[in-house]
ModelCIF file with pLDDT and N, C-alpha, C, O atoms, coordinates in Angstrom:
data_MODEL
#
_entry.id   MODEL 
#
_entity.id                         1 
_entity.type                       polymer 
_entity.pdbx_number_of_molecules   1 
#
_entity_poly.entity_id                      1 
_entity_poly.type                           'polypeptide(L)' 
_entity_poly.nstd_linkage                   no 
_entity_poly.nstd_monomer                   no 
_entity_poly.pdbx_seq_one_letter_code       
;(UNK)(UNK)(UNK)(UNK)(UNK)(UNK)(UNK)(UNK)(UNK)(UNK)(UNK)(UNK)(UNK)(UNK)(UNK)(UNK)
(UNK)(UNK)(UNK)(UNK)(UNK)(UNK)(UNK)(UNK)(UNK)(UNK)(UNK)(UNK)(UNK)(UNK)(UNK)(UNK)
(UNK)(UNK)
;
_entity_poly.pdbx_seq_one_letter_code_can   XXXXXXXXXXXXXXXXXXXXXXXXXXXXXXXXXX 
_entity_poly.pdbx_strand_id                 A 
#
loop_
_entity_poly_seq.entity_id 
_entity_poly_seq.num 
_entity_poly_seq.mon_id 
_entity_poly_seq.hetero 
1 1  UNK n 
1 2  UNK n 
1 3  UNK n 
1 4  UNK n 
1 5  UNK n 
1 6  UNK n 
1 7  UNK n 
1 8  UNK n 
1 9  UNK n 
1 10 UNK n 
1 11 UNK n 
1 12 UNK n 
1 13 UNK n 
1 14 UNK n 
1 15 UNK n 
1 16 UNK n 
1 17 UNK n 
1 18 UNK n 
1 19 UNK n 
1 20 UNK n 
1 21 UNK n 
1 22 UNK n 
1 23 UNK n 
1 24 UNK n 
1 25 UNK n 
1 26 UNK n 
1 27 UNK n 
1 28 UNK n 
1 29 UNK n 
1 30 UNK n 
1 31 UNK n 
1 32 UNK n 
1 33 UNK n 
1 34 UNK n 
#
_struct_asym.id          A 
_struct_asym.entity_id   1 
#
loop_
_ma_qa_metric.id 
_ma_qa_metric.mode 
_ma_qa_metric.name 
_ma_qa_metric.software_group_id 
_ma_qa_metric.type 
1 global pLDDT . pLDDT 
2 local  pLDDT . pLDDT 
#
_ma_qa_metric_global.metric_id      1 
_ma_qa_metric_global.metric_value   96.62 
_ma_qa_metric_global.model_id       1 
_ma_qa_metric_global.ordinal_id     1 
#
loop_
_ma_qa_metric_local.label_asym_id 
_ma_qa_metric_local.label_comp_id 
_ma_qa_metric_local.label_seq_id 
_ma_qa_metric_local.metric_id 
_ma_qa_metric_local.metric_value 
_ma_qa_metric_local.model_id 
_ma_qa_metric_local.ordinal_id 
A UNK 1  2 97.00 1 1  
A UNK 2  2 96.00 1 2  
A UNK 3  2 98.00 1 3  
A UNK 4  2 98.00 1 4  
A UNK 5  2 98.00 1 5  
A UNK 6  2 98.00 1 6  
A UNK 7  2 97.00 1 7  
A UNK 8  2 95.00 1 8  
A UNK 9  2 93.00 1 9  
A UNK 10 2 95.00 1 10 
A UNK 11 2 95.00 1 11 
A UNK 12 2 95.00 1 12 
A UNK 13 2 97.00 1 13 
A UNK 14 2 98.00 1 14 
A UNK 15 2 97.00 1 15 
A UNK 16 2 97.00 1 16 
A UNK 17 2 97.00 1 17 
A UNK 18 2 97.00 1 18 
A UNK 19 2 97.00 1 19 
A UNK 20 2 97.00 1 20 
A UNK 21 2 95.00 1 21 
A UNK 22 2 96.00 1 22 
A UNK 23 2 96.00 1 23 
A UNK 24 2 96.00 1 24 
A UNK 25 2 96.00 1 25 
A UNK 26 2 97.00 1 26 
A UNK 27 2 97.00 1 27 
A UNK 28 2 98.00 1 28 
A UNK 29 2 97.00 1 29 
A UNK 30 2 98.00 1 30 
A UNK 31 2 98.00 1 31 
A UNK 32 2 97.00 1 32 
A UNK 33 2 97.00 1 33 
A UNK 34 2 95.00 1 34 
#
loop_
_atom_site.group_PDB 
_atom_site.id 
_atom_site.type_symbol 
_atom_site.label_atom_id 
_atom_site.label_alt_id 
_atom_site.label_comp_id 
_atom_site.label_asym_id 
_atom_site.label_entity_id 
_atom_site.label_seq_id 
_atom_site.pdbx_PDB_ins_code 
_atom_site.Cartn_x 
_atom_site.Cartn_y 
_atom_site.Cartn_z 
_atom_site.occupancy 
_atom_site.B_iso_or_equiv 
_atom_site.pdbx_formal_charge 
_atom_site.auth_seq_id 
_atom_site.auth_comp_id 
_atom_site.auth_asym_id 
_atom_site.auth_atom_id 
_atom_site.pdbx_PDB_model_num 
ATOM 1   N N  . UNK A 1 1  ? -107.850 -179.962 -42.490 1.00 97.00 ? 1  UNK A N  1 
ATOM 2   C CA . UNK A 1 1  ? -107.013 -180.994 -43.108 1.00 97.00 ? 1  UNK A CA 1 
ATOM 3   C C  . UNK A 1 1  ? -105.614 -180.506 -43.434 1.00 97.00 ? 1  UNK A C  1 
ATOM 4   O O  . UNK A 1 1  ? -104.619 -181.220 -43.318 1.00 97.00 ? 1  UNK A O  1 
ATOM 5   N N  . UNK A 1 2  ? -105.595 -179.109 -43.894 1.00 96.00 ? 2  UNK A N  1 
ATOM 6   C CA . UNK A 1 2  ? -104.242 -178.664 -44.116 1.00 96.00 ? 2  UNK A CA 1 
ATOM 7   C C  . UNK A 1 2  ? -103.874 -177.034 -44.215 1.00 96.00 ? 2  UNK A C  1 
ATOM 8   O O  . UNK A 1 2  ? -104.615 -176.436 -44.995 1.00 96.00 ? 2  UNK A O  1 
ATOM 9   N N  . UNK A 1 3  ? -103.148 -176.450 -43.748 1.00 98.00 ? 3  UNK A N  1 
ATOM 10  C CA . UNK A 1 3  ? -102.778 -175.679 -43.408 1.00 98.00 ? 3  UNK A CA 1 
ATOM 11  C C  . UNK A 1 3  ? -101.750 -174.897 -44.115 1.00 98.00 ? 3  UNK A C  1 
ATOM 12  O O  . UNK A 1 3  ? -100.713 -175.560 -44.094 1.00 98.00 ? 3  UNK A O  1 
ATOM 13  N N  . UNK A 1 4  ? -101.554 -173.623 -44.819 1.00 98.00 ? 4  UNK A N  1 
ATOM 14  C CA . UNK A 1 4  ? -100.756 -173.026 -45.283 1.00 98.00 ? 4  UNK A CA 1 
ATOM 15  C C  . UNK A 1 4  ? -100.386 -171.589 -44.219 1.00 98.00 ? 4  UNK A C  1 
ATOM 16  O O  . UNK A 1 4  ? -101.148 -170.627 -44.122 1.00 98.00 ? 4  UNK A O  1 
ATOM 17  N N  . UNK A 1 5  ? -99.260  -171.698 -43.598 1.00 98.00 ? 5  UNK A N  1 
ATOM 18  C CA . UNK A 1 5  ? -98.496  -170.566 -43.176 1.00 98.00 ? 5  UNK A CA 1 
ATOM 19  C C  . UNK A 1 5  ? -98.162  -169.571 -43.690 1.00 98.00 ? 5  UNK A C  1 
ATOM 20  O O  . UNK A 1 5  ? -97.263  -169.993 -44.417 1.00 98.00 ? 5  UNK A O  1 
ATOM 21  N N  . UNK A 1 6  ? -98.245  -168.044 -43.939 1.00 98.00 ? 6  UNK A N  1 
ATOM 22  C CA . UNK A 1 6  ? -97.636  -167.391 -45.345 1.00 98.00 ? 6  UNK A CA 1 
ATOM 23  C C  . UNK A 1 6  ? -97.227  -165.898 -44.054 1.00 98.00 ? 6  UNK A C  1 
ATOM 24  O O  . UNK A 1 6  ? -97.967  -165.187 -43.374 1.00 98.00 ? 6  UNK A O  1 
ATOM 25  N N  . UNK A 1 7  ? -96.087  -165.946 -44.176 1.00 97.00 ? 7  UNK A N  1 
ATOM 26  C CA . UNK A 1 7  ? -95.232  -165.111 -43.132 1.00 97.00 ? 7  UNK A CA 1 
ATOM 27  C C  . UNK A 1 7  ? -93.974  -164.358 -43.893 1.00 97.00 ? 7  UNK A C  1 
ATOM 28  O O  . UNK A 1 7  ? -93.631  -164.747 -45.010 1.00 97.00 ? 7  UNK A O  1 
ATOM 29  N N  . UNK A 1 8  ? -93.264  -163.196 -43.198 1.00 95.00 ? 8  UNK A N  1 
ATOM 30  C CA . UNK A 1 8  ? -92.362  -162.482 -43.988 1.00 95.00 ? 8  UNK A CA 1 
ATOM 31  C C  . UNK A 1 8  ? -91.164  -163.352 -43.011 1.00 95.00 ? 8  UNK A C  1 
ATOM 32  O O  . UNK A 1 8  ? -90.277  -164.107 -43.410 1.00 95.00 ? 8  UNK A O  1 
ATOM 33  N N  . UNK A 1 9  ? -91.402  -163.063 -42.025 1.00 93.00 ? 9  UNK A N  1 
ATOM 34  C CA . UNK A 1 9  ? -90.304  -163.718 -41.121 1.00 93.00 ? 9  UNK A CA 1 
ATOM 35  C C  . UNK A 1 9  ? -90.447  -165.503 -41.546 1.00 93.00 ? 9  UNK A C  1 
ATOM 36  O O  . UNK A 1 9  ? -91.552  -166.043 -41.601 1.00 93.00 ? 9  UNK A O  1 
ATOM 37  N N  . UNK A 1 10 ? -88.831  -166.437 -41.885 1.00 95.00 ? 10 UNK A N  1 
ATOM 38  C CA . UNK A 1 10 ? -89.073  -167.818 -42.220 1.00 95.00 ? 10 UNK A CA 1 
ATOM 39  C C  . UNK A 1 10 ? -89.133  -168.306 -40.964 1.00 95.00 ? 10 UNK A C  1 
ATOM 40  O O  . UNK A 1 10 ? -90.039  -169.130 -40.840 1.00 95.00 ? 10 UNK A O  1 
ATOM 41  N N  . UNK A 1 11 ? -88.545  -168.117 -40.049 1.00 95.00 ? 11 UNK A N  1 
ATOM 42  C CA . UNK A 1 11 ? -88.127  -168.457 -38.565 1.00 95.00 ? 11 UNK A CA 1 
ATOM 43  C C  . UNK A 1 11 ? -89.638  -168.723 -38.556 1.00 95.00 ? 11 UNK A C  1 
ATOM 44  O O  . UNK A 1 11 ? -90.179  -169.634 -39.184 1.00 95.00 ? 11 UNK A O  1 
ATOM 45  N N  . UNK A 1 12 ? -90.286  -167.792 -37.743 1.00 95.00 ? 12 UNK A N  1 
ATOM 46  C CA . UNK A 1 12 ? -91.204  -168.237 -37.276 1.00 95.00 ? 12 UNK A CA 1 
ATOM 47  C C  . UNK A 1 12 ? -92.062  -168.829 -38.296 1.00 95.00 ? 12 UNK A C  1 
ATOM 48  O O  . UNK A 1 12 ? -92.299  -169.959 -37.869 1.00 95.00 ? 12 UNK A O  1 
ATOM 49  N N  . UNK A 1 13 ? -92.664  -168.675 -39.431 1.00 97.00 ? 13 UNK A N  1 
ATOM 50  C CA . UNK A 1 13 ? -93.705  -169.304 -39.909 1.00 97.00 ? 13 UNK A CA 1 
ATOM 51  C C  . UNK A 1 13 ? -93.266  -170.380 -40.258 1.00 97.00 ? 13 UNK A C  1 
ATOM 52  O O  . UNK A 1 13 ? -94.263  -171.052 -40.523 1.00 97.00 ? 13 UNK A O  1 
ATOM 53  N N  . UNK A 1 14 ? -92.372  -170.977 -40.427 1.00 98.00 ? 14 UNK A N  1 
ATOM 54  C CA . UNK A 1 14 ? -91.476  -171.909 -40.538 1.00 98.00 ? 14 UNK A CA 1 
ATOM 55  C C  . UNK A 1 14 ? -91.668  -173.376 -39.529 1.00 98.00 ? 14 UNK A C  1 
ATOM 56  O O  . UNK A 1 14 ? -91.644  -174.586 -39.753 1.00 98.00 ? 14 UNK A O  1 
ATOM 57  N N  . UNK A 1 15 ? -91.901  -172.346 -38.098 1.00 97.00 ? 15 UNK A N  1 
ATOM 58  C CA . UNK A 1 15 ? -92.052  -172.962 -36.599 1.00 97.00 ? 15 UNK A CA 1 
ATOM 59  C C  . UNK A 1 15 ? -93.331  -173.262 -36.546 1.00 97.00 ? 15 UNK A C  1 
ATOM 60  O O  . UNK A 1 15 ? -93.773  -174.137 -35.801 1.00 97.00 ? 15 UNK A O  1 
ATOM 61  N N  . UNK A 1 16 ? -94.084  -172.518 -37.384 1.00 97.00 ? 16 UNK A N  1 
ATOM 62  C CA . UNK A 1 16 ? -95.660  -172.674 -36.782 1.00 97.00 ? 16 UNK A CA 1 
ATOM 63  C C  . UNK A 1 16 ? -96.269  -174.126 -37.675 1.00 97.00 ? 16 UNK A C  1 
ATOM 64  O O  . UNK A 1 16 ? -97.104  -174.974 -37.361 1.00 97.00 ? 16 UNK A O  1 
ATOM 65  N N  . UNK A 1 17 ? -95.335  -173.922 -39.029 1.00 97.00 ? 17 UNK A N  1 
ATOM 66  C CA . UNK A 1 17 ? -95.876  -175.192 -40.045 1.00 97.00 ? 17 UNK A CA 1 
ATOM 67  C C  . UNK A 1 17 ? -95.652  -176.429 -39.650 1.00 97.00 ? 17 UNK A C  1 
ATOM 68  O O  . UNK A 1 17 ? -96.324  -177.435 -39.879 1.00 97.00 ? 17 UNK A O  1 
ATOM 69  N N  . UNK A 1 18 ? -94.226  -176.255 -38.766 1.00 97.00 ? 18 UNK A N  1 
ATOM 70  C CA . UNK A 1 18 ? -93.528  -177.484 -38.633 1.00 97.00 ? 18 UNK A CA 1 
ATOM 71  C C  . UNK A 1 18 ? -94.679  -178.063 -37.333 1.00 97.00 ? 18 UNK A C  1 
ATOM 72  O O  . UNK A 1 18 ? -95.234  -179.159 -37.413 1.00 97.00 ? 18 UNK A O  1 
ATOM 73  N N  . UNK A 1 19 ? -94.890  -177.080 -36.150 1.00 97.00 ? 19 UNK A N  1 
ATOM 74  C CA . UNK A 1 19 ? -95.690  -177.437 -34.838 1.00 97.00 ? 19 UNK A CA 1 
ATOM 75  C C  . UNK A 1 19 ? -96.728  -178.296 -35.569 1.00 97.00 ? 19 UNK A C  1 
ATOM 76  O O  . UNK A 1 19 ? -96.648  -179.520 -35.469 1.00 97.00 ? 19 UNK A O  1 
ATOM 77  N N  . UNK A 1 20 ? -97.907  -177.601 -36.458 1.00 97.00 ? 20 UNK A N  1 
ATOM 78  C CA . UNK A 1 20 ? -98.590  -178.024 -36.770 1.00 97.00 ? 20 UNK A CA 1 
ATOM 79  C C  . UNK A 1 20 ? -98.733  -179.747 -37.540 1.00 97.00 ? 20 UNK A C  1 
ATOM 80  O O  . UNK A 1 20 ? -99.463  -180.710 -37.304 1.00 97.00 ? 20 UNK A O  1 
ATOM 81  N N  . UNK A 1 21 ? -97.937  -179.557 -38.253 1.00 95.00 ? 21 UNK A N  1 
ATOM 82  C CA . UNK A 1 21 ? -97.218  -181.151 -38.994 1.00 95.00 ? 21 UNK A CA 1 
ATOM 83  C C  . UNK A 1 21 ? -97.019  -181.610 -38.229 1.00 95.00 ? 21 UNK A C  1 
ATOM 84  O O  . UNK A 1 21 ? -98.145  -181.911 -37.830 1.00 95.00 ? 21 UNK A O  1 
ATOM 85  N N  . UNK A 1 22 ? -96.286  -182.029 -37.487 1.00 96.00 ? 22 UNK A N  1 
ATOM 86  C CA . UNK A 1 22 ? -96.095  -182.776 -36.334 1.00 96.00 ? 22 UNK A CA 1 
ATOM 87  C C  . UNK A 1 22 ? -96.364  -183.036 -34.813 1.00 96.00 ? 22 UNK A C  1 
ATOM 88  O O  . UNK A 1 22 ? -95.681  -183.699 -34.032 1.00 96.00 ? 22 UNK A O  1 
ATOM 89  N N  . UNK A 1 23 ? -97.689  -182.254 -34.555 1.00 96.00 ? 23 UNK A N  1 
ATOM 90  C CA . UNK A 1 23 ? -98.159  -182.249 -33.261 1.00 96.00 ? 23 UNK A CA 1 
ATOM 91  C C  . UNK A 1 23 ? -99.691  -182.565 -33.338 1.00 96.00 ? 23 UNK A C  1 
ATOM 92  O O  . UNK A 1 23 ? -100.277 -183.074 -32.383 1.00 96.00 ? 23 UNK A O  1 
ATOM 93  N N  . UNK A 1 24 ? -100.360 -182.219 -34.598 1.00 96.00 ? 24 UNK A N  1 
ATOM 94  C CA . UNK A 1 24 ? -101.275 -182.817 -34.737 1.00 96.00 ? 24 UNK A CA 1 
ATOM 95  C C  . UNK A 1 24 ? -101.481 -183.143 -36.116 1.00 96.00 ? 24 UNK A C  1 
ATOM 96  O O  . UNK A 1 24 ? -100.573 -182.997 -36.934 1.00 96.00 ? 24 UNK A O  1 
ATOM 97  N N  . UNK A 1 25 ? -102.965 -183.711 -36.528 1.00 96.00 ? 25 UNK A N  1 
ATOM 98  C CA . UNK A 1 25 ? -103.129 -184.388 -37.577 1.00 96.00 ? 25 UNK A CA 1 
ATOM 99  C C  . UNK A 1 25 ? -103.163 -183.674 -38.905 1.00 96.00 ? 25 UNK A C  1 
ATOM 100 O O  . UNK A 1 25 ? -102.971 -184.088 -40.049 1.00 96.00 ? 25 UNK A O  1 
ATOM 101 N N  . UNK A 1 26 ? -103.422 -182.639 -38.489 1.00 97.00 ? 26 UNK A N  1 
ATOM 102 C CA . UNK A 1 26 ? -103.141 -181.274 -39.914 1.00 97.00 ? 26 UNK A CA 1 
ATOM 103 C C  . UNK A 1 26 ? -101.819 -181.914 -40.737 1.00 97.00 ? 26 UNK A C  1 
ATOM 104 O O  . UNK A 1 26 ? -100.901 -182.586 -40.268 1.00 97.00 ? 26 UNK A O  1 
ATOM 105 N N  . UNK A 1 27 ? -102.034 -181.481 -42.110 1.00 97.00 ? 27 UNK A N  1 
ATOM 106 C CA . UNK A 1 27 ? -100.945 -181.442 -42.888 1.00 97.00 ? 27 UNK A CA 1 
ATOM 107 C C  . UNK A 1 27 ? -99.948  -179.719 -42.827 1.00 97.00 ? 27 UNK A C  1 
ATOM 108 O O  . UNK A 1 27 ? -100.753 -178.852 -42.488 1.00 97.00 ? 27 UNK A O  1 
ATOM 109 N N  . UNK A 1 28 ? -98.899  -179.269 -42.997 1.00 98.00 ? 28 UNK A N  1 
ATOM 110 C CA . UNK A 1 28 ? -99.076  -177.995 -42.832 1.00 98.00 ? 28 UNK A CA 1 
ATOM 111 C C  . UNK A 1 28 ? -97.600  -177.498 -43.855 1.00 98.00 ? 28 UNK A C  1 
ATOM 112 O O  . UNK A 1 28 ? -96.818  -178.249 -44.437 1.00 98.00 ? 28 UNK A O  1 
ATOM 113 N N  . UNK A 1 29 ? -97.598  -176.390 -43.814 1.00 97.00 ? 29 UNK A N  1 
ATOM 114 C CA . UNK A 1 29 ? -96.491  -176.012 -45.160 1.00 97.00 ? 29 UNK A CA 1 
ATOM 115 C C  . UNK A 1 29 ? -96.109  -174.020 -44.964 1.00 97.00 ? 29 UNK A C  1 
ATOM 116 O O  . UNK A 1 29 ? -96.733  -172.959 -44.977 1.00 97.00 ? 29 UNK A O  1 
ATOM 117 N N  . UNK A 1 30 ? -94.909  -174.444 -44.824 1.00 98.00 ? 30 UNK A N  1 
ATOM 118 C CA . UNK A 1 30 ? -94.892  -172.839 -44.942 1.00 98.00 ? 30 UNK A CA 1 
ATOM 119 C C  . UNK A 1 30 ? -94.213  -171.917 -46.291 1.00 98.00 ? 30 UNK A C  1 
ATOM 120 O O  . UNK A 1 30 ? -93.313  -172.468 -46.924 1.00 98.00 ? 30 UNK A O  1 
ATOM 121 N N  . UNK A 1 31 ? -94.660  -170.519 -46.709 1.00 98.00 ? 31 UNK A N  1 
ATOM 122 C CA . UNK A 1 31 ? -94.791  -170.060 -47.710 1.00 98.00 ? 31 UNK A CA 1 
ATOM 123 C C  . UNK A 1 31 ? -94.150  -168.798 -47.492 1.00 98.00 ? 31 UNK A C  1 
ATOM 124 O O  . UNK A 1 31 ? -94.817  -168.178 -46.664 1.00 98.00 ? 31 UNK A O  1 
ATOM 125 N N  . UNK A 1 32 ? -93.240  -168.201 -47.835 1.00 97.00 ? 32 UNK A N  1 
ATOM 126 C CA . UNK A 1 32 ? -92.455  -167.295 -47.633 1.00 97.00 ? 32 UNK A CA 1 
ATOM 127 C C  . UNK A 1 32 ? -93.257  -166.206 -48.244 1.00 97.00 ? 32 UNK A C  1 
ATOM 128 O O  . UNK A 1 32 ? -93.564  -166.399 -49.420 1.00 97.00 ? 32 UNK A O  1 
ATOM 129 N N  . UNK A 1 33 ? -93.776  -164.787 -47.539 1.00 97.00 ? 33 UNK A N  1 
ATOM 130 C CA . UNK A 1 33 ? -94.421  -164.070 -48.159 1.00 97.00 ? 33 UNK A CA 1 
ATOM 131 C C  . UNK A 1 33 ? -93.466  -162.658 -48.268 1.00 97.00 ? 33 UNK A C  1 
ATOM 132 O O  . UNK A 1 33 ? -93.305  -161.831 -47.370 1.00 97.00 ? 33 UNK A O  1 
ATOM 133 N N  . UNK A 1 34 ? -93.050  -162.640 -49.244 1.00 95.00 ? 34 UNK A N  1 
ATOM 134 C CA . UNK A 1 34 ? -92.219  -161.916 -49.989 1.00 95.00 ? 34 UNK A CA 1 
ATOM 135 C C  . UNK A 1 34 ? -92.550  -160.476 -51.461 1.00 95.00 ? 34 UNK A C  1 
ATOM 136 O O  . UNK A 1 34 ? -91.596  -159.934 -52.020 1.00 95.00 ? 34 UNK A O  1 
#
């Protein structure tokens, strides 16, 4: 149902939340892991 991204790089995890949100029915969110 939903998806949390948690990446050092924003670029990409950024890319992967957004794919997900909008390519399929997943909700998705990315989390800057810092």
């Amino acid at each position: 149902s939903d998806i949390t991204v948690v990446n050092r790089s924003e670029e990409k995890g950024a890319a992967l939340a957004e794919l997900i949100d909008q390519k399929t029915a997943a909700s998705a969110k990315f989390v800057a892991w810092n």
